[in-house]
Each structure stands twice: as structure tokens, then as C-alpha cells.
Protein backbone atom coordinates (compact mmCIF):
# COMPACT_ATOMS: atom_id res chain seq x y z
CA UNK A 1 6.02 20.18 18.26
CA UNK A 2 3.89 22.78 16.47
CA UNK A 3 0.44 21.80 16.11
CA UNK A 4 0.92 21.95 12.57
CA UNK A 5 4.27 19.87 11.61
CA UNK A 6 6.88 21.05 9.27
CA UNK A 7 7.54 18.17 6.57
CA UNK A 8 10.25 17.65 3.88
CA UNK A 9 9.18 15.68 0.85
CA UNK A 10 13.15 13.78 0.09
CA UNK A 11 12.65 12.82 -4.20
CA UNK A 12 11.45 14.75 -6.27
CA UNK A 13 10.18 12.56 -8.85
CA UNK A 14 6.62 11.63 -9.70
CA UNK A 15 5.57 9.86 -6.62
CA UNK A 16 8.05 12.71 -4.99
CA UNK A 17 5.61 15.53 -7.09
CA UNK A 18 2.65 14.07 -5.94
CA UNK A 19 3.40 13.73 -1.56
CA UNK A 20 4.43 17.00 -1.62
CA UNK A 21 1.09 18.70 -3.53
CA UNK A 22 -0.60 16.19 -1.04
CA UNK A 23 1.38 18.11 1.99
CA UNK A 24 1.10 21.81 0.75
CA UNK A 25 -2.68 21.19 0.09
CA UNK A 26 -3.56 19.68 3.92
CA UNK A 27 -4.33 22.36 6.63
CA UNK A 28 -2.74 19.82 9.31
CA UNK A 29 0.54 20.29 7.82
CA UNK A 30 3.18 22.56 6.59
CA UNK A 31 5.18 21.88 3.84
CA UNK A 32 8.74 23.71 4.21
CA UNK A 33 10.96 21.80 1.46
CA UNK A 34 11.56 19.62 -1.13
CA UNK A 35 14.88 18.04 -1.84
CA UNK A 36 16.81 16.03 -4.39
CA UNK A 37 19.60 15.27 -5.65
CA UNK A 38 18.78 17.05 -8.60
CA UNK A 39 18.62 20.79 -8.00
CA UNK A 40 16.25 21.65 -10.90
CA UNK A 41 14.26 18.57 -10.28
CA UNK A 42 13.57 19.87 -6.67
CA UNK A 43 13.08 23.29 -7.83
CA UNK A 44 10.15 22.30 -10.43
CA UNK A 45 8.54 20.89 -8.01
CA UNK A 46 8.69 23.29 -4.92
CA UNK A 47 8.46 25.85 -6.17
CA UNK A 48 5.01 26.20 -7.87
CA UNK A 49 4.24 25.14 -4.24
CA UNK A 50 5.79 27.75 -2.59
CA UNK A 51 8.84 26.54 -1.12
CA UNK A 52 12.52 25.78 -1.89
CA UNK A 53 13.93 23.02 -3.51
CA UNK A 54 17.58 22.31 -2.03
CA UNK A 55 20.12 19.09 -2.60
CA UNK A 56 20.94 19.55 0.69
CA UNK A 57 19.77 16.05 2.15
CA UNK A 58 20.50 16.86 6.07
CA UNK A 59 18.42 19.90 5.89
CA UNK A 60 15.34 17.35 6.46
CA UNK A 61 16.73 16.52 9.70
CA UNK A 62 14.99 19.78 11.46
CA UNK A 63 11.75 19.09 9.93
CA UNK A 64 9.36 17.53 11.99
CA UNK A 65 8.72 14.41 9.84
CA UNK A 66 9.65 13.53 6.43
CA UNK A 67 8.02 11.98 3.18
CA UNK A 68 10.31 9.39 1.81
CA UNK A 69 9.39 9.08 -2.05
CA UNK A 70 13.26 8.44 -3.17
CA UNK A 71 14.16 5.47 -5.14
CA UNK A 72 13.99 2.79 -2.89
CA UNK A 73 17.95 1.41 -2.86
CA UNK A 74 18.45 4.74 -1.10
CA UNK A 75 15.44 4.54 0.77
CA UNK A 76 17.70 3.29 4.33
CA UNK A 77 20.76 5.66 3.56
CA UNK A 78 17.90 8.50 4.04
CA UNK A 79 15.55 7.58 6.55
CA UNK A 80 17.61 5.43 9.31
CA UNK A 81 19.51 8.43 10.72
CA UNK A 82 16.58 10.13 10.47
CA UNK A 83 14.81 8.12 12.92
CA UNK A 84 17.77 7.55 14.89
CA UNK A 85 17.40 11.20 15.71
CA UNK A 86 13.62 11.14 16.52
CA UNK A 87 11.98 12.56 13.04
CA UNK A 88 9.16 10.63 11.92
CA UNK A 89 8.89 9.19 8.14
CA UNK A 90 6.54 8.04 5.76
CA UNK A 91 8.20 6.19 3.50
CA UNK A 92 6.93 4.73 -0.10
CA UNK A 93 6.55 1.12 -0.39
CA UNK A 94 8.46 -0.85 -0.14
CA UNK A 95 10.25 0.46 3.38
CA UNK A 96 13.66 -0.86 1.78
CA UNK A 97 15.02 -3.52 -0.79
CA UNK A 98 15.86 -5.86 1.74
CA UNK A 99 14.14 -7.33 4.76
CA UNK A 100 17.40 -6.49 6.88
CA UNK A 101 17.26 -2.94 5.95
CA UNK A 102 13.50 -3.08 6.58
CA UNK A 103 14.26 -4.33 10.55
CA UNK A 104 16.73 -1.89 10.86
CA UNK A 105 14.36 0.85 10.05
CA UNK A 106 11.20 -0.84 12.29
CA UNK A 107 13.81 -0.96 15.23
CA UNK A 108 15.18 2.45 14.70
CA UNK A 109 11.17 3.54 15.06
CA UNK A 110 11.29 1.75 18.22
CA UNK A 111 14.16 2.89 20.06
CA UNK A 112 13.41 6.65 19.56
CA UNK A 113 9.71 6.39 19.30
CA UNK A 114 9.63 8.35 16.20
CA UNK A 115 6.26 7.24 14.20
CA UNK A 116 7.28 5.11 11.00
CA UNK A 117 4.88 4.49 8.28
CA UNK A 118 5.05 2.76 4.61
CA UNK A 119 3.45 3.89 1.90
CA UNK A 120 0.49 1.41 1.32
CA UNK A 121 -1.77 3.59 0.09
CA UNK A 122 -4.44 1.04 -0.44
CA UNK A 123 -4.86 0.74 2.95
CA UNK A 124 -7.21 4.05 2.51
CA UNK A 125 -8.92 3.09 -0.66
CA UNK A 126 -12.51 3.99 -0.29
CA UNK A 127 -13.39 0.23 -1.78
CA UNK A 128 -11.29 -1.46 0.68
CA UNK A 129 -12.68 0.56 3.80
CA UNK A 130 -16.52 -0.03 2.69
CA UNK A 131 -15.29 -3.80 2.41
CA UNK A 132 -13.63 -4.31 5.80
CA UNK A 133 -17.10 -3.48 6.79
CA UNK A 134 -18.98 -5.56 4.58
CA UNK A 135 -17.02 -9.11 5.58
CA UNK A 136 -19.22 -11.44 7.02
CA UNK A 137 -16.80 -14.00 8.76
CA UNK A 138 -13.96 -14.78 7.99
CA UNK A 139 -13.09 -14.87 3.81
CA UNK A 140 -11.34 -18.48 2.42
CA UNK A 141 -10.31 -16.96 -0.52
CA UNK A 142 -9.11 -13.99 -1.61
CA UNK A 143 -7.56 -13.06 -5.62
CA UNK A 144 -6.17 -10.66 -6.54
CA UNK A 145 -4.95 -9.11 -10.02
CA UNK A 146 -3.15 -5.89 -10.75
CA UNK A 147 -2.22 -5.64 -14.46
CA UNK A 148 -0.73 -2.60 -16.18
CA UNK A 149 1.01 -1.96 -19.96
CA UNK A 150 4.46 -2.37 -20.13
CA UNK A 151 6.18 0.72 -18.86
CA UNK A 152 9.92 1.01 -20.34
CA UNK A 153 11.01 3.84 -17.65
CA UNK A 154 10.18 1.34 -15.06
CA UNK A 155 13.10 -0.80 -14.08
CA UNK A 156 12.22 -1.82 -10.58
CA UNK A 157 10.81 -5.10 -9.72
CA UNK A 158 7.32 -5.87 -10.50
CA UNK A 159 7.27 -7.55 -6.81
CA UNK A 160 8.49 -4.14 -4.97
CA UNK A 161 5.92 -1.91 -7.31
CA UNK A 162 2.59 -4.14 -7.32
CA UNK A 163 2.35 -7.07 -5.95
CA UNK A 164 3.50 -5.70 -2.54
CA UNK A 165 0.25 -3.90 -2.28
CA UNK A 166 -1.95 -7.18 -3.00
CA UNK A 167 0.04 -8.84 -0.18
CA UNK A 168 -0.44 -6.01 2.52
CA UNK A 169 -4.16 -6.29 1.38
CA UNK A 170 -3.93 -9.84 1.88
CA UNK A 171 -2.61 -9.86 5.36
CA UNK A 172 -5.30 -7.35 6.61
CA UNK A 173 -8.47 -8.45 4.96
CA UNK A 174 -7.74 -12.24 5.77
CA UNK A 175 -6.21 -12.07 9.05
CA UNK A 176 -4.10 -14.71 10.45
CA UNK A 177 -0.56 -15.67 9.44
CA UNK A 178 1.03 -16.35 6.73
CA UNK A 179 2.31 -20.44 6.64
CA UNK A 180 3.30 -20.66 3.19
CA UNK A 181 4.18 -18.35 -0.02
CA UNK A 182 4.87 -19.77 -3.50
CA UNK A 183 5.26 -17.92 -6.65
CA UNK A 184 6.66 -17.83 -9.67
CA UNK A 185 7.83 -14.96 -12.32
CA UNK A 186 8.70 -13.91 -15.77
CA UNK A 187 11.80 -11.56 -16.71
CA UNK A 188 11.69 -9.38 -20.18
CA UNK A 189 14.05 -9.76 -22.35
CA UNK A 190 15.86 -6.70 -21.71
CA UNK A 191 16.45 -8.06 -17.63
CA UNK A 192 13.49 -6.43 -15.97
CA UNK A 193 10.76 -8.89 -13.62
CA UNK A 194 7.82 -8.04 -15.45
CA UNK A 195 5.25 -10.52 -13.84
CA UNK A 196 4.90 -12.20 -10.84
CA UNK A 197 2.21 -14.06 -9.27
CA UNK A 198 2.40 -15.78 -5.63
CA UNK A 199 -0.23 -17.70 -3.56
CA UNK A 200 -0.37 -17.10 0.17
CA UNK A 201 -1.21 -19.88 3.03
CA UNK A 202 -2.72 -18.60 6.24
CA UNK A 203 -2.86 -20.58 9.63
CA UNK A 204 -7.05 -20.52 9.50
CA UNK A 205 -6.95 -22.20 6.48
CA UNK A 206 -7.55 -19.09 3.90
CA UNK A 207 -5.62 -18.89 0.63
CA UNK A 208 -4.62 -15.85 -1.52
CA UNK A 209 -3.57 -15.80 -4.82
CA UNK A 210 -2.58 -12.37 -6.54
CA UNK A 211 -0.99 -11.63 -9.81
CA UNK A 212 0.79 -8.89 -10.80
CA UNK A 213 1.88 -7.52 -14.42
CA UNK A 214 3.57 -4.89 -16.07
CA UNK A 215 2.94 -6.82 -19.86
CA UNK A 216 -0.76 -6.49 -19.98
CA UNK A 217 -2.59 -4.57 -22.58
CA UNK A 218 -4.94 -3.02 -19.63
CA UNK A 219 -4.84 -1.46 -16.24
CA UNK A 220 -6.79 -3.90 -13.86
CA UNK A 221 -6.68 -3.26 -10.40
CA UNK A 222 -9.28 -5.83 -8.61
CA UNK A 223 -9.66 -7.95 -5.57
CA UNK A 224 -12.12 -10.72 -5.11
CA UNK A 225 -12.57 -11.78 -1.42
CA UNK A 226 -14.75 -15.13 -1.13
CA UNK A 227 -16.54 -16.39 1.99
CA UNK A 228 -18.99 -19.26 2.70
CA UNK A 229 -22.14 -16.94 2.14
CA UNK A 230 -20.61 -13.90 0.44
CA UNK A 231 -18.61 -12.69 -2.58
CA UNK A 232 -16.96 -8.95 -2.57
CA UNK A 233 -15.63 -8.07 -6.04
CA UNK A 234 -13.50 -4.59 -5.32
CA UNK A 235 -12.76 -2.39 -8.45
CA UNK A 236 -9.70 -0.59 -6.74
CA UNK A 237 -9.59 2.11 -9.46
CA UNK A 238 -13.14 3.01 -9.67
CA UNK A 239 -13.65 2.96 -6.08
CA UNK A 240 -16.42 0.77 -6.15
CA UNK A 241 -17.82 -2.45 -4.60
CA UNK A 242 -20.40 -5.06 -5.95
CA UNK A 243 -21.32 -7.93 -3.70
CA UNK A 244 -23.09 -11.09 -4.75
CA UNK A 245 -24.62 -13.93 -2.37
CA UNK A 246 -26.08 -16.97 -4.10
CA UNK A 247 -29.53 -18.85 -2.29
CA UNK A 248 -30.40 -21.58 -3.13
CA UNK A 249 -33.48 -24.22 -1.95
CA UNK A 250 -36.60 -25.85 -2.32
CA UNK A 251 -39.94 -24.10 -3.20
CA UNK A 252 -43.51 -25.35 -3.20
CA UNK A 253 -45.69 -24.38 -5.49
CA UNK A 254 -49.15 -26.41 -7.61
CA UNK A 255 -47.22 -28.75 -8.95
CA UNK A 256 -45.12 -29.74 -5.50
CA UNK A 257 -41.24 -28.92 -4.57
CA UNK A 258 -38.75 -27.30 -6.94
CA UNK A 259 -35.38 -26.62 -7.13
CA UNK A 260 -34.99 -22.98 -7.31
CA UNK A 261 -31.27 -20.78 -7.27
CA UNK A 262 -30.41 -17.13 -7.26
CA UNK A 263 -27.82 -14.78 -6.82
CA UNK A 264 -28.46 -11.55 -5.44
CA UNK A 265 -26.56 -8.63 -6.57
CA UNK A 266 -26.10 -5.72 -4.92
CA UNK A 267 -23.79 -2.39 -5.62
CA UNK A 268 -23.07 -0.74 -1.57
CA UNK A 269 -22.47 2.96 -1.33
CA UNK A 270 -19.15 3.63 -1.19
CA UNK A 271 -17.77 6.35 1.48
CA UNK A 272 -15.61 9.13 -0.13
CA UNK A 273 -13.33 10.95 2.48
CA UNK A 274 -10.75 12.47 -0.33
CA UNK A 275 -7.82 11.36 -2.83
CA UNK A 276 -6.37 8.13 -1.05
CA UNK A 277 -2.84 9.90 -0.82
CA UNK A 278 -4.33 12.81 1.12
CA UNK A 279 -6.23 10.03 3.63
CA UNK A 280 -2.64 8.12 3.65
CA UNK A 281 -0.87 11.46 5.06
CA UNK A 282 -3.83 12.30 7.06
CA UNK A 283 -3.18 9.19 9.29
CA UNK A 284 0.70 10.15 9.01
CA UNK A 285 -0.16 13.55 10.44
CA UNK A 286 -2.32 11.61 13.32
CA UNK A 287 0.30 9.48 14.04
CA UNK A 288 3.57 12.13 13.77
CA UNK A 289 0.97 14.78 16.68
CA UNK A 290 0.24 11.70 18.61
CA UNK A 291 2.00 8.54 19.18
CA UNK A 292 -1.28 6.60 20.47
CA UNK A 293 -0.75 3.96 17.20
CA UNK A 294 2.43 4.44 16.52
CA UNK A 295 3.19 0.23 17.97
CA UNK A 296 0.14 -0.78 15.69
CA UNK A 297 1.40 0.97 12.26
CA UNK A 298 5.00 -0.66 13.29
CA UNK A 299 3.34 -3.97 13.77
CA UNK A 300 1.98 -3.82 10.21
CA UNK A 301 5.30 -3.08 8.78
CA UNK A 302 7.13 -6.46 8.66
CA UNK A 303 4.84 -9.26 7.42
CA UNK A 304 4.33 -7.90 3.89
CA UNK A 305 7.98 -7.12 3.67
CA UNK A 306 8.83 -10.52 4.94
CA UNK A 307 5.95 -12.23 2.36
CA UNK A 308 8.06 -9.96 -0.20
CA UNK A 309 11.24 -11.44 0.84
CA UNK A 310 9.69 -14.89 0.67
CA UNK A 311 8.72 -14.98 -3.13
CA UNK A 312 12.13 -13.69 -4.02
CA UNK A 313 13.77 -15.91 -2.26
CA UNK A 314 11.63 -18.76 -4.02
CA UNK A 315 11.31 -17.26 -7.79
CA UNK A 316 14.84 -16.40 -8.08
């Protein structure tokens, strides 16, 4: 392989739009084509880029590695032969609609050894990186809300387009295993699941509880993680932290011991390293020019897809 790898961006919508600016800009990678089954789609979006657009779906297969940002009922038609014949792929959450198709996909990364990688972009949120570093022990609790105004053009699942991201948070910042999910969820009028919520059991005793919305008058994207001693409140789209620890004792003073309480309040610097996306495809790059973590990002595939498959199974 070239040091710099040749990738095809496969959808050419917004998500589609926004991998492939993400590849053209990086000076790891080459973008050489998007494609769609829409000619003019591809086209707008490749060429201001500098590249073709094409329909021609196989063409991906002499790429290096591939972005997946299709619609995701086609996201297993694309990207199993492709890793079947040793191409690597990033492909957007969630890996496929079923947890079948996502085990077919995992094991089709294993047998060839071509990297595979999902698009959890939250993983390299500035906010969530500063946190993993500011957890003292092990966190009990962790909540979760991600809220956004109805959105007509969206017709996909609200489980598959937000809460999926809570629940990969979930499983990294707590640890553990998952013993339990339970949900519940509302579907509009017009047929599309709207809201969900679900609360996550771990073996060590932690508990998460997340919500997500598409019938909320705001965007809200926040986590709360909870330990004994500690409270980290992450704003996921300011990119900030604020942490709070409460003391509490008695003091002496003239008059003999009093009761005194306080929270402390502090707002830690936050690390910048670039647009999440970019950071996302930066790790894709490290893992398609060296397959030293390829097992880990596999490992980290299934149990948020499985949690996925859990609440459906139990709201449905």
C-alpha cells in the first residue's frame, strides 16, 4: 500500500458530503472518488473536490479503503464483499440494521484482516477525551440526553441515529458488561420512532440511563457521569467539561463545631486536536497503514450493536 491510501467515499448525501471534504482535506490520505447511485448527486459533491463522481459501485473495490456513509439498509450489500476482498471500511453508525448483518461484517474483518471501523464519532469528541482522563474510579451512574427538533426528512429510527451513540459512550466510559437493557419508545403519528429512552445494567453494579429525541424544541447533547467523589457534566456540542465535587464536614471555630458543605466547581481545559470527523478518519487512516489495533476497534464493534438490538427487541 501507498503510504498515502486511496479512499472512495460510497453516498453521497450529507453525511456522504461531509467524509469525503474530511478525506480530500487530510494529508494522510487521498481521496480518488465519490460514488452514488445518483450520478448528479455524486458529481456535486466530487467534484468541487477534485475528483469524479461515478454510479459505478465496484469501482471502490481498487481503492485502498472505503468510507461507508450510504443509507444503512444497504450498508452490508456494500461493504461485505468489500472486506471479503481485503479493503478496509469505515462505515457510519450503525454498521448494519441488524445484529446478523453486523457479525457478518465483524467476521468478514477477521478472516481477511482488512481494518473495520463504525462511525462513532463521539469516540473523538474533545469533551469525552479530557473526561476519560478526568474519572476518578469507577462512575455508578452515568445519563445521558440527546434531544433534537423534529426533522421530517428523517425517517430512520431514532435508536439507529442517537441513542446508539449514548450507548457506545456508555460501554466505554463505564466499563464492564452490560447485564440488563430496558427501554421504552414513542412512534409519531405518521410511523416514524421519534423517542426512545433505555437504561443499561453493568456487571460492577453501574447504571446508565440515556434518552434520545427527535420531538424536542432544542438540540441537547449532554452526558452526566457520577462517581462516589466526583460529578463530570459533558456539553458534547460545545466541547466543554465542568466538574463539581461536593465536601462536606465539621469545622471549629469560637463558638465550637459546625456543620459546614461545599461544592467545588471547576471548568478543565479542554484539548482541541481538530473537527471530530477529521480525528475519526485520522484513527481510520492509522488503522487502514497499520493493523496494530485493528482486533481492539473489532472488539468495540458488537456490544453497542447488540445493546441496540436489545431495546428493539424489548420496545417493539
Amino acid at each position: 500500500m501507498t503510504a498515502s491510501p486511496r479512499v472512495a467515499v460510497v453516498g453521497a448525501g450529507n453525511m456522504g458530503a461531509n467524509h469525503a471534504r474530511v478525506v480530500a482535506a487530510s494529508p494522510r490520505a487521498e481521496l480518488a472518488m465519490v460514488l452514488d447511485v445518483d450520478a448528479d448527486r455524486a458529481d456535486a459533491v466530487a467534484r468541487p473536490l477534485g475528483v469524479e463522481g461515478s454510479t459505478d459501485l465496484a469501482a471502490a473495490a481498487g481503492c485502498d479503503a472505503v468510507v461507508v456513509a450510504a443509507t444503512t439498509e444497504v450498508h452490508l450489500d456494500i461493504a461485505l464483499p468489500l472486506l471479503e476482498a481485503g479493503v478496509s471500511c469505515l462505515v457510519e453508525k450503525p454498521l448494519a440494521d441488524d445484529l446478523v448483518a453486523v457479525d457478518r461484517l465483524i467476521g468478514a474483518s477477521e478472516t481477511s484482516g482488512a481494518a473495520l471501523m463504525c462511525g462513532f464519532v463521539e469516540r473523538f469528541n474533545p469533551a469525552v477525551v479530557g473526561a476519560r482522563a478526568l474519572l476518578d474510579g469507577s462512575p455508578v451512574h452515568l445519563l445521558g440526553i440527546r434531544h433534537s427538533p423534529h426533522n421530517p426528512r428523517t425517517r430512520s429510527s431514532v435508536i439507529d441515529d442517537l441513542l446508539i451513540h449514548d450507548i457506545d459512550l456508555a460501554l466505554d466510559l463505564l466499563g464492564g458488561s452490560v447485564t440488563s437493557v430496558s427501554g421504552g419508545h414513542w412512534v409519531s403519528p405518521d410511523g416514524v420512532e421519534e423517542l426512545a429512552d433505555c437504561t443499561m445494567v453493568f456487571d460492577h453494579g453501574a447504571v446508565a440511563t440515556l434518552s434520545s429525541s427527535r420531538a424536542s424544541q432544542r438540540k441537547v447533547r449532554s452526558l452526566s457521569l457520577s462517581s462516589a467523589d466526583l460529578l463530570v457534566e459533558i456539553d458534547l456540542l460545545r466541547h466543554d467539561l465542568t466538574t463539581y465535587h461536593h465536601r462536606s464536614g465539621e469545622v471549629v471555630d469560637r463558638d465550637g463545631p459546625i456543620y459546614r458543605a461545599e461544592t467545588v466547581v471547576e471548568i478543565p481545559f479542554v484539548r482541541h486536536t481538530g473537527e471530530p470527523l477529521a480525528v475519526q478518519f485520522d484513527h481510520f487512516v492509522d488503522l487502514v497503514t497499520s493493523d496494530a489495533s485493528r482486533d481492539a476497534e473489532r472488539a468495540s464493534l458488537r456490544a453497542p450493536h447488540a445493546a441496540v438490538a436489545q431495546i428493539k427487541a424489548g420496545v417493539r
